[in-house]
C-alpha atoms as a PDB file:
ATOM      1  CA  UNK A   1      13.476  34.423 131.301  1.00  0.00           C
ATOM      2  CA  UNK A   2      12.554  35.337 127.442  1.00  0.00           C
ATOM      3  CA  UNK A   3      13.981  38.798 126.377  1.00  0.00           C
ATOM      4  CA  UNK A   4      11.003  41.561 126.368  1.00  0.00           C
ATOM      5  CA  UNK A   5      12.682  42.296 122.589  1.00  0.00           C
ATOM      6  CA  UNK A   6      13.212  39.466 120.657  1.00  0.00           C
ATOM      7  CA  UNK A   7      13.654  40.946 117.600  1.00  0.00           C
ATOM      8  CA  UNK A   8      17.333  42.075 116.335  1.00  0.00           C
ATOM      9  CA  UNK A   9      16.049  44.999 114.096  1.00  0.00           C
ATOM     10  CA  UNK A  10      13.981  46.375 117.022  1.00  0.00           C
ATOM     11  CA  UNK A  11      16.677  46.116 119.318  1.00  0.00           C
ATOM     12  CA  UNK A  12      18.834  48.033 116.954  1.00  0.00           C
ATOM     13  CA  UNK A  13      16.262  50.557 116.216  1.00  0.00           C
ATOM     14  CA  UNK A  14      15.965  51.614 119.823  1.00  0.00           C
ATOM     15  CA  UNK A  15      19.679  51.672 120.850  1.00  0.00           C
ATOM     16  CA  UNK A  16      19.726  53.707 117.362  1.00  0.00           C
ATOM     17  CA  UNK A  17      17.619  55.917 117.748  1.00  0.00           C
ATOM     18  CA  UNK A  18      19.465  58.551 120.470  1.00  0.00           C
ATOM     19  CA  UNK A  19      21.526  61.259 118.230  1.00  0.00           C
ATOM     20  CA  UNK A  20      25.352  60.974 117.809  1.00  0.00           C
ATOM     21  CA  UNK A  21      26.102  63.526 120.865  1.00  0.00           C
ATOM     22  CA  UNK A  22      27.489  63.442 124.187  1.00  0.00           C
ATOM     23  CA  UNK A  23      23.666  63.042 125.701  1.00  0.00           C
ATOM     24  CA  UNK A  24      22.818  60.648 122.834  1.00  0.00           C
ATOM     25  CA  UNK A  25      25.787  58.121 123.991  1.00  0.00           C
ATOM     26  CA  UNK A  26      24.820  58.131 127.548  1.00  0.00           C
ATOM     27  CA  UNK A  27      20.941  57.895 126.832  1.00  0.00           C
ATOM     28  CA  UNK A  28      22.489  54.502 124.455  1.00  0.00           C
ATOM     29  CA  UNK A  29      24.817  53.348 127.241  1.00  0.00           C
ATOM     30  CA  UNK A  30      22.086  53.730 129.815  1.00  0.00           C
ATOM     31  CA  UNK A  31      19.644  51.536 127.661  1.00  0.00           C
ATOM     32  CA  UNK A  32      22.334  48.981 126.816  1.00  0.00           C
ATOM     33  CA  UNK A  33      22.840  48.334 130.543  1.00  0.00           C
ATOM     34  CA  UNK A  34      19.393  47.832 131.049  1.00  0.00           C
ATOM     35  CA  UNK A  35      18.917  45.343 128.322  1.00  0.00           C
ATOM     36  CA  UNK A  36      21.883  43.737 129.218  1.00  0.00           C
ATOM     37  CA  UNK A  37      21.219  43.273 133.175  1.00  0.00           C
ATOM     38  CA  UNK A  38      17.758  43.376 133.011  1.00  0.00           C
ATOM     39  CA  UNK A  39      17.850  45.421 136.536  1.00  0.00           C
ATOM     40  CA  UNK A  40      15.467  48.170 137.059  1.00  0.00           C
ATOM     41  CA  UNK A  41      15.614  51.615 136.660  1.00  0.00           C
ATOM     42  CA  UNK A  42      15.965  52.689 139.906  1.00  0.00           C
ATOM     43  CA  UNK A  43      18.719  50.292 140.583  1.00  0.00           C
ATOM     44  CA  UNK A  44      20.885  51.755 137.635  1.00  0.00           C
ATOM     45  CA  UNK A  45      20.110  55.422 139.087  1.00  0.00           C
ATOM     46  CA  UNK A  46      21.437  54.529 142.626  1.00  0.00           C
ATOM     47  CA  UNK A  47      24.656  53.195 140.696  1.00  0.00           C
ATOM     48  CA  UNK A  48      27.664  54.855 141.560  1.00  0.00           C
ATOM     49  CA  UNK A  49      30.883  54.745 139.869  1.00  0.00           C
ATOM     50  CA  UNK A  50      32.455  52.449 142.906  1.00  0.00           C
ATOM     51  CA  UNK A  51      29.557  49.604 141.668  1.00  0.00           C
ATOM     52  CA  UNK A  52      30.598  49.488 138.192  1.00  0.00           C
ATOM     53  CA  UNK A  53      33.878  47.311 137.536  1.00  0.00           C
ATOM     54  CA  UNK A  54      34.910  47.637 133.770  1.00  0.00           C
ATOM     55  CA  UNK A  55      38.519  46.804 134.069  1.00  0.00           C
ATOM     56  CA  UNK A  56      38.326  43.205 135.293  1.00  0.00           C
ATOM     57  CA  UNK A  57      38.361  39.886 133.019  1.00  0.00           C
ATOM     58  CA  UNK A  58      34.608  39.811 134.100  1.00  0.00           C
ATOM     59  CA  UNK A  59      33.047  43.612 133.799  1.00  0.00           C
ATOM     60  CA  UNK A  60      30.514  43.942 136.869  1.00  0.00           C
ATOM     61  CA  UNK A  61      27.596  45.985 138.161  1.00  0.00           C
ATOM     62  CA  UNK A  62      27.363  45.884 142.264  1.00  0.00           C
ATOM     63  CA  UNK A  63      23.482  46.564 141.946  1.00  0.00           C
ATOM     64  CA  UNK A  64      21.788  47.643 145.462  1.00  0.00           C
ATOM     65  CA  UNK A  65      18.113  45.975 144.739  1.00  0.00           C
ATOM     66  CA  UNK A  66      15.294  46.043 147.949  1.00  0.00           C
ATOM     67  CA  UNK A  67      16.662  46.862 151.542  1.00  0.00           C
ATOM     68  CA  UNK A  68      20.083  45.525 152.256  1.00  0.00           C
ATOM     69  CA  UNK A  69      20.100  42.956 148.598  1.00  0.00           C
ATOM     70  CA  UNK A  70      23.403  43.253 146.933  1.00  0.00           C
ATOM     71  CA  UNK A  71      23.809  41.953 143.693  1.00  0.00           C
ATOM     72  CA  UNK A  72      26.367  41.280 140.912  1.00  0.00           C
ATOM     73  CA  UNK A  73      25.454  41.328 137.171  1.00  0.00           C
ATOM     74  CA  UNK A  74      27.922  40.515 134.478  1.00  0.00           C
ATOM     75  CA  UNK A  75      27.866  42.191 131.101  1.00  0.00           C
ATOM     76  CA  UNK A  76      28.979  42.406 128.042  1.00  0.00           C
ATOM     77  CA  UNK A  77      31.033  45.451 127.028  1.00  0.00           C
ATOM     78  CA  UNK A  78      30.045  46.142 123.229  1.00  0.00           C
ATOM     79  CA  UNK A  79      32.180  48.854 121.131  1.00  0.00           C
ATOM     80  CA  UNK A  80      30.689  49.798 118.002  1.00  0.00           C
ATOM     81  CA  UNK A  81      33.212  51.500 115.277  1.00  0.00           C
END
């Protein structure tokens, strides 16, 4: 599957462009995931904190897709200074 952005600039443009707040991190954490996993919308609002496994050698989303479809999606945890 090709990535919907394939340019870096653009990519860092959008995950730029929320302001350095409290919303402004989420609104950047919430596209990150989505970029990352590539799971829809809905399926990162039914998330709940029980799904997401950060402290493991592999960090995981449980994603609930269609009717009873469970999924796991690795990511990539990404700190910027």
């Amino acid at each position: 599957m090709s990535p919907i952005i394939d340019n870096q600039n653009t990519f860092r443009a959008i995950l730029g462009a929320p302001p350095n707040t409290k919303t402004g991190c989420r609104d950047t954490m919430i596209l990150s995931v989505l970029f990352d996993t590539m799971i829809r919308a809905d399926e990162l609002i039914q998330l709940g904190l029980k799904d997401v496994k950060i402290d493991e050698d592999s960090p995981n989303l449980l994603v609930h897709g269609i009717g009873t479809k469970k999924e796991q999606y690795h990511y990539q945890i990404r700190l910027s200074p």
